[in-house]
N, C-alpha and C. Protein backbone atom coordinates (compact mmCIF):
# COMPACT_ATOMS: atom_id res chain seq x y z
N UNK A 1 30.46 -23.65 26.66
CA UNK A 1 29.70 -22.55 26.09
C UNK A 1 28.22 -22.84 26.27
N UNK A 2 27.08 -21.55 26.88
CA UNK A 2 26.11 -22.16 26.57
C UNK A 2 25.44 -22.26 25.59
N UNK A 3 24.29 -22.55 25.05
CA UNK A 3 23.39 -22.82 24.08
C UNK A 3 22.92 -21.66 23.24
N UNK A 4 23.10 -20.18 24.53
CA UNK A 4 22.07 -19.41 23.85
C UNK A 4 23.35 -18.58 23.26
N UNK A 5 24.84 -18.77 23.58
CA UNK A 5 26.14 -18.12 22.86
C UNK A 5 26.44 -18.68 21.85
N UNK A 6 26.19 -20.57 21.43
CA UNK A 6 25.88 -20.55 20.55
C UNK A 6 25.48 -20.67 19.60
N UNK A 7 23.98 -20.30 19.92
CA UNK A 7 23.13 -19.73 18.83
C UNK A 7 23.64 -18.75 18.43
N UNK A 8 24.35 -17.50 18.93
CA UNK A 8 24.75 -16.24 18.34
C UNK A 8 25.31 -16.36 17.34
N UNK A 9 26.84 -17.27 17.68
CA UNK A 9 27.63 -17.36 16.86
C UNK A 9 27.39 -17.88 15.89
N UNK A 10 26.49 -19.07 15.90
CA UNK A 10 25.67 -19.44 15.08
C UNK A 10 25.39 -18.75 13.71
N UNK A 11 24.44 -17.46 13.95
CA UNK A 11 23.90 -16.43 13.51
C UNK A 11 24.69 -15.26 12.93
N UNK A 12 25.44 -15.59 13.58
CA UNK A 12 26.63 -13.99 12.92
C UNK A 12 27.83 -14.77 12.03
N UNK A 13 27.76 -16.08 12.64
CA UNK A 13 28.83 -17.23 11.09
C UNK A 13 27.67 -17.21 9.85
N UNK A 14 26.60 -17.22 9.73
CA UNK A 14 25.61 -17.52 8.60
C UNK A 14 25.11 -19.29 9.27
N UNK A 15 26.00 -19.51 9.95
CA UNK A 15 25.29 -21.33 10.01
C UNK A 15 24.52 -21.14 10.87
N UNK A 16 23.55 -22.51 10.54
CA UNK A 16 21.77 -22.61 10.96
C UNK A 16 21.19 -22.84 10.28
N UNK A 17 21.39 -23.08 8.33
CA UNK A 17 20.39 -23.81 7.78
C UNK A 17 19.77 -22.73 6.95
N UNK A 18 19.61 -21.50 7.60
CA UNK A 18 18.71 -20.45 7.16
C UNK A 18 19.28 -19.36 6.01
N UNK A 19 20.83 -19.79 5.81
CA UNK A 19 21.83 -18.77 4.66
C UNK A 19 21.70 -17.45 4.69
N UNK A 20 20.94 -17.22 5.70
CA UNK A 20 20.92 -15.37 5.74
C UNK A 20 22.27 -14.53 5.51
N UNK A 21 23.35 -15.20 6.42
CA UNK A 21 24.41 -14.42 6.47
C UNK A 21 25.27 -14.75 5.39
N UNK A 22 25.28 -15.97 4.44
CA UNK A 22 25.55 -15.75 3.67
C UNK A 22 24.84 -14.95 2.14
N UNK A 23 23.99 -15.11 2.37
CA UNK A 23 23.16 -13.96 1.19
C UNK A 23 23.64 -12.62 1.62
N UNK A 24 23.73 -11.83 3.02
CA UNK A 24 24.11 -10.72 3.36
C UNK A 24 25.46 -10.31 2.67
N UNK A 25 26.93 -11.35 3.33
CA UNK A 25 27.90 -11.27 2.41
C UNK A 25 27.73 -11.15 0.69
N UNK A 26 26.78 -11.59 0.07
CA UNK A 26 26.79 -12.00 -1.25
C UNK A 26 26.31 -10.93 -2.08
N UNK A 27 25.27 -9.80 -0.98
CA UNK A 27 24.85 -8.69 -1.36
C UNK A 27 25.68 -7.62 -1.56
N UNK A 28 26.56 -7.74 -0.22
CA UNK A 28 27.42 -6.77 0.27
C UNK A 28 28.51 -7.30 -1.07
N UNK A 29 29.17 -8.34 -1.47
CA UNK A 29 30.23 -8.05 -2.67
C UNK A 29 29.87 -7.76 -3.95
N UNK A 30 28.16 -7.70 -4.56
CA UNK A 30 27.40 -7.35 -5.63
C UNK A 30 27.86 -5.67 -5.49
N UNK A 31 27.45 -5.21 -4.31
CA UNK A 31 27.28 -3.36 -4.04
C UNK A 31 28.53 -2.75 -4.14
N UNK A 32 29.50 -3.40 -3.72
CA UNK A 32 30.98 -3.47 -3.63
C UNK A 32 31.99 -3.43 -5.49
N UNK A 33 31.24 -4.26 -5.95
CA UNK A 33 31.97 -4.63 -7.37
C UNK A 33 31.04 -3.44 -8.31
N UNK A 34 29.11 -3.43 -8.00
CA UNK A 34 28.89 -2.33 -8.40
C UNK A 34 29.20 -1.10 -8.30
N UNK A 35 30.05 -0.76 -6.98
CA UNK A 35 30.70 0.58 -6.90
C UNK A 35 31.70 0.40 -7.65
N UNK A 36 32.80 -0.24 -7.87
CA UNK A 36 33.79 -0.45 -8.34
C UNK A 36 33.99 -0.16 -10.33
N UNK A 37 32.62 -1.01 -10.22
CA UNK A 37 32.16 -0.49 -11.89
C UNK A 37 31.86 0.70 -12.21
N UNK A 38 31.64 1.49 -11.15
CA UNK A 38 30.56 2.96 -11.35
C UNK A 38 31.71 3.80 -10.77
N UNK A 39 32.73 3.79 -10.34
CA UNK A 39 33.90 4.29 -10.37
C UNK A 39 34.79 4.46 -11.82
N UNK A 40 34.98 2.96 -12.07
CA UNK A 40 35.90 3.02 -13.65
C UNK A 40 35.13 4.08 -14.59
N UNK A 41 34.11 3.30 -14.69
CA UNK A 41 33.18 4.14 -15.64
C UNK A 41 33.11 5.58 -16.00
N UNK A 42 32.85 6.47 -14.50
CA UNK A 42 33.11 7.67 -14.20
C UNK A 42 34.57 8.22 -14.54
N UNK A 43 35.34 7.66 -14.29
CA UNK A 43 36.95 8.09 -14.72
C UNK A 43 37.00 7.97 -15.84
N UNK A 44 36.36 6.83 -16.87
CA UNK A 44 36.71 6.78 -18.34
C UNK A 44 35.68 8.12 -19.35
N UNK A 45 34.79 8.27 -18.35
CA UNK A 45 33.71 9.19 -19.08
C UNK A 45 34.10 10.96 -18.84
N UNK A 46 34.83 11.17 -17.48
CA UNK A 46 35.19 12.47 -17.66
C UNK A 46 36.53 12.77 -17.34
N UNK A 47 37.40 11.63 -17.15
CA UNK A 47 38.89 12.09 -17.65
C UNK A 47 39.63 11.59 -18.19
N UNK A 48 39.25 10.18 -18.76
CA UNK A 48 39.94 9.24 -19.88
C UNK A 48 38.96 9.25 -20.88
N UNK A 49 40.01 8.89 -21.86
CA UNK A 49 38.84 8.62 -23.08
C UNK A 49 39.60 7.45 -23.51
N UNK A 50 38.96 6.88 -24.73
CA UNK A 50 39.18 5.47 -25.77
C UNK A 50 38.69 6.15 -26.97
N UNK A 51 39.50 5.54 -27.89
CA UNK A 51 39.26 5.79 -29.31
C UNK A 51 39.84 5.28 -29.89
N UNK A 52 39.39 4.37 -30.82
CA UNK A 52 39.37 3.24 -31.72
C UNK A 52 39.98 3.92 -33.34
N UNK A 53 40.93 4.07 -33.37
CA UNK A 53 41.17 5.07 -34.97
C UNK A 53 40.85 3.77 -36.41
N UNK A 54 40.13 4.60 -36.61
CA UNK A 54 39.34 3.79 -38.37
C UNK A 54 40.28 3.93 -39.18
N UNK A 55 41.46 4.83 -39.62
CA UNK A 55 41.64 5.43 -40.77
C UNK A 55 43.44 5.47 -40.58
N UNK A 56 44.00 5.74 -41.51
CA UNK A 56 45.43 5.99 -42.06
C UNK A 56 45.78 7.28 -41.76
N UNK A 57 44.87 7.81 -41.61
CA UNK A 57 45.35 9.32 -41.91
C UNK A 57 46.55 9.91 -40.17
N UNK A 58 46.80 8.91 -39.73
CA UNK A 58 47.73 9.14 -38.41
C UNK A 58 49.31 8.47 -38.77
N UNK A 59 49.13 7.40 -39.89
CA UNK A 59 50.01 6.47 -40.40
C UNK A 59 51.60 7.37 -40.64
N UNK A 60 52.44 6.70 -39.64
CA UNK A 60 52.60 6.02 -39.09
C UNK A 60 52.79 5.47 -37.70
N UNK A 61 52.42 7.05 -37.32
CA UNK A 61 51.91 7.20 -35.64
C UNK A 61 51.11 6.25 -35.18
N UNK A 62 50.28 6.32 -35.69
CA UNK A 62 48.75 5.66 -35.26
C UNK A 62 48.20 5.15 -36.39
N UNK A 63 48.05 3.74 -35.88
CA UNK A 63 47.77 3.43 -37.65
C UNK A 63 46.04 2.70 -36.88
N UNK A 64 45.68 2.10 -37.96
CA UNK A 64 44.41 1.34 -38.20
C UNK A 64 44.45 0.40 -37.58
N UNK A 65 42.87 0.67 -36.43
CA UNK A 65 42.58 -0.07 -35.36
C UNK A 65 43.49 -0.33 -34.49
N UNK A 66 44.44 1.05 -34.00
CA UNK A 66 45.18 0.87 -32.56
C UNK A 66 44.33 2.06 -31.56
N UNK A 67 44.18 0.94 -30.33
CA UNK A 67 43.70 2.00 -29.61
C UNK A 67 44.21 2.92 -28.93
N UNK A 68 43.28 4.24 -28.58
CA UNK A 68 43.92 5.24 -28.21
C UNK A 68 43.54 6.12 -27.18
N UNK A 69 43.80 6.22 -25.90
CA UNK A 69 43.78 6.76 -24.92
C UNK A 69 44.50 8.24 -24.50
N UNK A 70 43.35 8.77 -24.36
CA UNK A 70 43.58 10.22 -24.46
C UNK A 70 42.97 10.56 -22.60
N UNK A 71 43.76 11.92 -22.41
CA UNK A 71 42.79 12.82 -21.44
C UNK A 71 42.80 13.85 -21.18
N UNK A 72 41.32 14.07 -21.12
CA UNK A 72 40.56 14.71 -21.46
C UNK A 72 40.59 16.29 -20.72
N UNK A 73 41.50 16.29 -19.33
CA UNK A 73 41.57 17.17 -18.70
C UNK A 73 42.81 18.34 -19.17
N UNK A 74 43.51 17.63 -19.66
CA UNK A 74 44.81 18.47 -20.49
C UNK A 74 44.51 18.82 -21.37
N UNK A 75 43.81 20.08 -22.41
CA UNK A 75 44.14 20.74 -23.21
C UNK A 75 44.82 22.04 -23.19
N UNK A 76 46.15 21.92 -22.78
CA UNK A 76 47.34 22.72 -22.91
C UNK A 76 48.12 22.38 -23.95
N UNK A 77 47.59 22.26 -25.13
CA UNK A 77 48.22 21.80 -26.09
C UNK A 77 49.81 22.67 -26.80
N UNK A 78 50.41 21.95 -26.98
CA UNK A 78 51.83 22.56 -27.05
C UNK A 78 52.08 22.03 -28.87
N UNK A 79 52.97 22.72 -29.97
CA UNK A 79 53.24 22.09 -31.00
C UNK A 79 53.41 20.21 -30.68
N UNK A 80 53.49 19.77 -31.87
CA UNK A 80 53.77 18.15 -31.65
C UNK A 80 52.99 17.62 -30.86
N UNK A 81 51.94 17.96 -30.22
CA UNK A 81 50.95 17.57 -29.41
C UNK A 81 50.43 16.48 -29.88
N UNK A 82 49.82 15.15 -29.69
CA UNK A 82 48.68 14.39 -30.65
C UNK A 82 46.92 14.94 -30.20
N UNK A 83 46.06 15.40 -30.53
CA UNK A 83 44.93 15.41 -29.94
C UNK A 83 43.93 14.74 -30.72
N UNK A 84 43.03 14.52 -29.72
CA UNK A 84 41.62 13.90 -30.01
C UNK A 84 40.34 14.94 -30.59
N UNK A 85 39.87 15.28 -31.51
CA UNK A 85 38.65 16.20 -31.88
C UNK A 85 37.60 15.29 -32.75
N UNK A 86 35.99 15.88 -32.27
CA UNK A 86 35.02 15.73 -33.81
C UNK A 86 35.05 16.82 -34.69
N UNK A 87 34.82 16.08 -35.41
CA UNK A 87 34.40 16.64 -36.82
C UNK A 87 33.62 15.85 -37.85
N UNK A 88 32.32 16.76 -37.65
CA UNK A 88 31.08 16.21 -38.88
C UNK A 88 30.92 14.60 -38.19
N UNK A 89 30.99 14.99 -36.64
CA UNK A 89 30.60 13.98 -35.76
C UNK A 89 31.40 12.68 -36.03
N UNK A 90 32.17 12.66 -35.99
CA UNK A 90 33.21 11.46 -36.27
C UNK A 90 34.52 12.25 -35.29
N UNK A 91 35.19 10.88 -34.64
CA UNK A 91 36.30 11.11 -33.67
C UNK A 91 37.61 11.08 -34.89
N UNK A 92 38.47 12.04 -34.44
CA UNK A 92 39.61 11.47 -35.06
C UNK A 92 41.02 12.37 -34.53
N UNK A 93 42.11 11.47 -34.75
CA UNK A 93 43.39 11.68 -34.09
C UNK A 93 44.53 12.89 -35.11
N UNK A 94 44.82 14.09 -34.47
CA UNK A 94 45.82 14.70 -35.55
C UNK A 94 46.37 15.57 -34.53
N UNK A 95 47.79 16.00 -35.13
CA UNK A 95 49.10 16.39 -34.61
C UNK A 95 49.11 18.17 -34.70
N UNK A 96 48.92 18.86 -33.42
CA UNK A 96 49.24 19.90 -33.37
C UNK A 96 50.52 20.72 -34.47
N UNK A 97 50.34 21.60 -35.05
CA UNK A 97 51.08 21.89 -36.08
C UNK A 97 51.74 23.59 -35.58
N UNK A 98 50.36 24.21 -35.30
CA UNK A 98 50.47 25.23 -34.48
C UNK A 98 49.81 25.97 -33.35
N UNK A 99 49.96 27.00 -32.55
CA UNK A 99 49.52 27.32 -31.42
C UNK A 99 49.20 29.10 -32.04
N UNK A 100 48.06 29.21 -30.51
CA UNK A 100 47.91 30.82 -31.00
C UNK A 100 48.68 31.67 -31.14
N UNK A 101 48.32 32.62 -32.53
CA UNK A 101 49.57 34.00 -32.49
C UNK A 101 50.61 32.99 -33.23
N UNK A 102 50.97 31.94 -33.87
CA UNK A 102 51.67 31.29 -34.87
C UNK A 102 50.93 31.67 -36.19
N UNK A 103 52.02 31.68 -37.17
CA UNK A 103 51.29 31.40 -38.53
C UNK A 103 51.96 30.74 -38.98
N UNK A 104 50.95 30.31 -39.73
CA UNK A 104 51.48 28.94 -41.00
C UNK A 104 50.80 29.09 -42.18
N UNK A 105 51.81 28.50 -43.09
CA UNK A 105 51.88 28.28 -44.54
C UNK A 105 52.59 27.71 -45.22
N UNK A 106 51.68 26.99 -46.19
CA UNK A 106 52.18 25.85 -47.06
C UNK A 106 52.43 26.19 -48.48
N UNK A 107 53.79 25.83 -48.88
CA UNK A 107 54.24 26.58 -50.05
C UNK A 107 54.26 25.35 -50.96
N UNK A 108 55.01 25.61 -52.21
CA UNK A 108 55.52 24.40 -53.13
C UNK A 108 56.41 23.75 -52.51
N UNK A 109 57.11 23.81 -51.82
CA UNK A 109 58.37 23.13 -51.10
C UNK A 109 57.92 22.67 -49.58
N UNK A 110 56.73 22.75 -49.35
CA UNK A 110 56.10 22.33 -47.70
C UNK A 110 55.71 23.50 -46.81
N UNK A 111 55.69 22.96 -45.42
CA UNK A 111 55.08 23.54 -44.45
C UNK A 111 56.00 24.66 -43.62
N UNK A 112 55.16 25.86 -43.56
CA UNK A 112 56.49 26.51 -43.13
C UNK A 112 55.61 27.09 -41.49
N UNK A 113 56.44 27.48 -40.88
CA UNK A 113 55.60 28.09 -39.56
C UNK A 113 56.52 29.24 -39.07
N UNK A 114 55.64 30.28 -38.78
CA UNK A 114 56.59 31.50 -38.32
C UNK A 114 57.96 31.93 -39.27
N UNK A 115 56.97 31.68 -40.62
CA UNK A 115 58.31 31.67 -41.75
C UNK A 115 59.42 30.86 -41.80
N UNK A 116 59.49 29.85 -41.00
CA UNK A 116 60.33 28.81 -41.02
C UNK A 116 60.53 27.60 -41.52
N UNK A 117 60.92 26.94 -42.49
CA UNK A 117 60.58 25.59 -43.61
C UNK A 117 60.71 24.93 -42.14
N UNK A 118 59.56 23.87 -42.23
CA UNK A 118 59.44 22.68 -41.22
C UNK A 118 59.92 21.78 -41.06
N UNK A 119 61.25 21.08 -40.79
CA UNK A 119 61.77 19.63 -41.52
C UNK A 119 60.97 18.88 -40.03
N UNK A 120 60.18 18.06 -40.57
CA UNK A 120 59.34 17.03 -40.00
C UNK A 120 59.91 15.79 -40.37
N UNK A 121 60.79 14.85 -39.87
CA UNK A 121 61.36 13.82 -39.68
C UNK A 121 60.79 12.34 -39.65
N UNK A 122 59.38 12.65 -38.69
CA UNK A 122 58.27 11.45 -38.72
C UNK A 122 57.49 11.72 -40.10
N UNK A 123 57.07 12.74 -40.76
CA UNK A 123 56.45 12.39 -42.13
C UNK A 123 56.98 12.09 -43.05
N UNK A 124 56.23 10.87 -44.05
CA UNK A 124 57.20 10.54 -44.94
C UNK A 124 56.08 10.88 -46.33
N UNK A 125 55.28 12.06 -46.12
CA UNK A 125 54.55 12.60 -47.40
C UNK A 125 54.73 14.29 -47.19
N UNK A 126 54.49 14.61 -48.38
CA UNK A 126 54.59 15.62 -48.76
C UNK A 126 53.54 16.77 -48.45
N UNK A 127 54.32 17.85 -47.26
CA UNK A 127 52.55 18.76 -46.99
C UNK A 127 52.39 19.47 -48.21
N UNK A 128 51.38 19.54 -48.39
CA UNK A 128 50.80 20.40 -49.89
C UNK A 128 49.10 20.79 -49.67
N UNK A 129 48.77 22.26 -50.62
CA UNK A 129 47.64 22.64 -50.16
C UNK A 129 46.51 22.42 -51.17
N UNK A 130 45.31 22.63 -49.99
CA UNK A 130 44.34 21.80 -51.19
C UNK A 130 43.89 23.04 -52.21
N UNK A 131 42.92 22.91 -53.27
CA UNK A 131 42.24 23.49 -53.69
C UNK A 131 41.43 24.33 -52.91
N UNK A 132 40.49 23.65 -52.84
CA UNK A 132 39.46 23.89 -51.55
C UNK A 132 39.58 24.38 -49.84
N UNK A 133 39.16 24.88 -49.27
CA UNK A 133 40.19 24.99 -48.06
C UNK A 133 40.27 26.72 -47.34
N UNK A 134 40.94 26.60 -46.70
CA UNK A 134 41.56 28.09 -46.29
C UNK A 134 42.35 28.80 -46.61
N UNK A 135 42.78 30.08 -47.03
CA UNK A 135 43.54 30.43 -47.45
C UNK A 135 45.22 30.43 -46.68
N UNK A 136 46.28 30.44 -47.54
CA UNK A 136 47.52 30.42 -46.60
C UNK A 136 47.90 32.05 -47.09
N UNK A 137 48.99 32.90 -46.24
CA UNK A 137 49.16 32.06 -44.50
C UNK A 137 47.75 32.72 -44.26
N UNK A 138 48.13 32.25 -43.10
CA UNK A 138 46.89 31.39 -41.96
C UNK A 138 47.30 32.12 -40.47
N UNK A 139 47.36 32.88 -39.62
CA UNK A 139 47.52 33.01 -38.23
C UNK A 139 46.50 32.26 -37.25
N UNK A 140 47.11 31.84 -36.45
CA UNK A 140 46.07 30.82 -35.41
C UNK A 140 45.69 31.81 -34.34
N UNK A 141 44.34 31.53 -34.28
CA UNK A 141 43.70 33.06 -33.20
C UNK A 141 43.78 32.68 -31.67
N UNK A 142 43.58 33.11 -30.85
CA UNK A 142 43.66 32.87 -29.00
C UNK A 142 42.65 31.96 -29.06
N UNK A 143 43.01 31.02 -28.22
CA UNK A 143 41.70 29.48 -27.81
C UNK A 143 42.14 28.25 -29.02
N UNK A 144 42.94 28.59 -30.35
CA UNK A 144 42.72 27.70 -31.09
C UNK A 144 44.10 27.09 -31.26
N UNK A 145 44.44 25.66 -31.93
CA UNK A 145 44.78 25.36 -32.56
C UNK A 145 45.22 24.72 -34.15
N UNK A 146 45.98 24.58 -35.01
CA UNK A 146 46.20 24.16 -36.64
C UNK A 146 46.56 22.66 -36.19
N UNK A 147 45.65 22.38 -36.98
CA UNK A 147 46.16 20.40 -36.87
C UNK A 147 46.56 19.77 -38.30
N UNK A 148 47.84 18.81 -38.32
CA UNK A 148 47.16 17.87 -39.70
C UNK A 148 47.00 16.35 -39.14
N UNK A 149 46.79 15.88 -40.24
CA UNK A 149 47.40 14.64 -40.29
C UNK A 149 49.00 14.20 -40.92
N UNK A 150 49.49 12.94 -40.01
CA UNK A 150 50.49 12.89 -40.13
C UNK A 150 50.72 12.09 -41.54
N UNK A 151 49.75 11.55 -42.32
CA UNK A 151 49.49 11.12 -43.21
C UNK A 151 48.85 12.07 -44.20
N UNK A 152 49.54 13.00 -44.86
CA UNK A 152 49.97 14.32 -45.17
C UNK A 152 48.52 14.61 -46.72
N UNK A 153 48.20 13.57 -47.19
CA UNK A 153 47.70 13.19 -48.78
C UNK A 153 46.47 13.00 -48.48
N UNK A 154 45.06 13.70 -48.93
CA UNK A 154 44.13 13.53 -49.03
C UNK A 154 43.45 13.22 -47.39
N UNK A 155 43.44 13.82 -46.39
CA UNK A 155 43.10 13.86 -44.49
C UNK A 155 42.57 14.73 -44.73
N UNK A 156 41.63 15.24 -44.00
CA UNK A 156 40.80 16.06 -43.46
C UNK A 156 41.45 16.74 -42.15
N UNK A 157 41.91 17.76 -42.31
CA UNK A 157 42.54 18.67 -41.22
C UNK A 157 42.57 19.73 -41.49
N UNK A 158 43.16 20.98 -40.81
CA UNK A 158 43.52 22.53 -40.50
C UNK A 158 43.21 22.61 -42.21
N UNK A 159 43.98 22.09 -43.11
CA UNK A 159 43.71 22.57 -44.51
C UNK A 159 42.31 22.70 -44.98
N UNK A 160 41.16 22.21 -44.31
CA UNK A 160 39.87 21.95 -44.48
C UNK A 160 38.67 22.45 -44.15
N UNK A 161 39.13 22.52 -42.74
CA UNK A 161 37.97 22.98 -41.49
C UNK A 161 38.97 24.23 -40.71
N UNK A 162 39.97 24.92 -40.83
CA UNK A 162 40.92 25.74 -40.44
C UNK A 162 41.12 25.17 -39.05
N UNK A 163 41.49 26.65 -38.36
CA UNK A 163 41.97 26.28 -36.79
C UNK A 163 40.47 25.51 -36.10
N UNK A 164 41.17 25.03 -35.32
CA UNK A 164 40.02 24.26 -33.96
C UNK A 164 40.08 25.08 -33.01
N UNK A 165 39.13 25.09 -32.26
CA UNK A 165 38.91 25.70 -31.21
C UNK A 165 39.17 24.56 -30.33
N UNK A 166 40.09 25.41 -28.98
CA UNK A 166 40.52 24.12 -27.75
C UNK A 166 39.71 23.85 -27.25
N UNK A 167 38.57 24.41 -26.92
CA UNK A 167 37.32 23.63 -26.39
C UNK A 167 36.27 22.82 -26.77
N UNK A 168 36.51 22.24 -28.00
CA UNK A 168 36.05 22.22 -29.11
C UNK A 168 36.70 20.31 -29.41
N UNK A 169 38.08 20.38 -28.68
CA UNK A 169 38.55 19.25 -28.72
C UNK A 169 38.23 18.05 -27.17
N UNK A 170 38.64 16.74 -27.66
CA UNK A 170 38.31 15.88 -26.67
C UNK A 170 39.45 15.60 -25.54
N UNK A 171 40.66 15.97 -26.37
CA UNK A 171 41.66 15.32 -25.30
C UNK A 171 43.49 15.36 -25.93
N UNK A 172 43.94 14.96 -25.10
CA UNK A 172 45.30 14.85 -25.23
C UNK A 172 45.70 13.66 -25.17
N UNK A 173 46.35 12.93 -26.27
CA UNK A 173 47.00 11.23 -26.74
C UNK A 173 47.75 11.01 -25.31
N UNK A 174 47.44 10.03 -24.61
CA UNK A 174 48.59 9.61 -23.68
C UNK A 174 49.04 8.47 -24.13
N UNK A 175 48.33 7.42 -24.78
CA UNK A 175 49.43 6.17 -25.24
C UNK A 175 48.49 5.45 -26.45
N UNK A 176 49.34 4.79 -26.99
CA UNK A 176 48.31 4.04 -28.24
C UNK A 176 48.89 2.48 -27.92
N UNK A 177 47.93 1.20 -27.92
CA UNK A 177 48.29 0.60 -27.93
C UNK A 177 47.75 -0.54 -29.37
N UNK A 178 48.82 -0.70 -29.51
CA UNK A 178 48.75 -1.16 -31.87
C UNK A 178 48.05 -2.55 -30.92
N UNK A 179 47.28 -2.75 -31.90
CA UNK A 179 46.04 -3.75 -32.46
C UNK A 179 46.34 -4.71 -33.58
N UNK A 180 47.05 -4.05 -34.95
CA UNK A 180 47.75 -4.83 -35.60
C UNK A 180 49.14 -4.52 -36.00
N UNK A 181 49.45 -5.44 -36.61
CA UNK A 181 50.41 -5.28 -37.45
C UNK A 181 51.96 -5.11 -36.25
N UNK A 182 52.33 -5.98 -35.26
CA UNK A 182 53.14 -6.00 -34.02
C UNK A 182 53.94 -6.44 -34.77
């Protein structure tokens, strides 16, 4: 080989003393991992979400400090749905109850929908209405949904703030993964 081939090779391996080509590589996997970050990021910001639940009021669905991954592109919310909404700027997790053109109402004996007593199987409290609140029944208007909590006693839901508006919400529950209590 002659001298001046390799010098090339030299030059395009990084060897020679001078580390150029390795700083080049070193740049090139910085820009590489920074795309990579600025990818996730982008997916978690406009079609995944995270949410950290503070509170009981999901118990025993979702209990305290399991996280919760929602997205954000599905609000086709169907009964039994879990969704993500604010309210009074705070995130929080509650269970589709009803859909538009449904009505609901809560009697002495529980939750009824489309005049129908509700037997809800996963709650183990009693729906009952507040003082304060909206009046029952209740019809849910086009765009909205009725939420509670599945933790039926003293939550902040549909009994409170009435229907939600679907645009209004963050997302649709795709999985929770428990934090404590395994």
């Amino acid at each position: 080989m002659s001298e001046e081939v390799r010098r090339t090779v030299r030059k395009a391996s990084g060897a020679g003393g001078s580390g150029e080509g390795v700083m080049t590589e070193f740049l090139l996997l910085l820009i590489k991992m920074a795309a990579i970050i600025a990818v996730i990021v982008l997916i978690f910001t406009v079609m995944f979400g995270i949410f950290r639940n503070a509170d009981i009021s999901m118990s025993p669905a979702i209990k305290d400090a399991d996280l919760v991954f929602f997205y954000r592109m599905d609000k086709n919310y169907v009964k039994s749905d879990v969704l993500i909404l604010k309210y009074q700027g705070k995130e929080q997790a509650r269970r589709v109850i009803a859909v538009a053109g449904d009505t609901v109402d809560i009697k002495e004996d529980g939750l009824y929908l489309n005049g129908a007593h509700q037997q809800e199987p996963e709650i183990y409290e009693k729906t009952v209405r507040y003082d304060t609140g909206v009046e029952f029944p209740l019809t849910v208007g086009e765009g909205q949904v009725f939420v509670l909590g599945d933790g039926r006693e003293n939550v902040t839901d549909s009994r409170v703030y009435g229907c939600v508006n679907v645009s209004d919400t963050l997302g649709k529950v795709m999985t929770i993964v428990r934090r404590r209590g395994i």
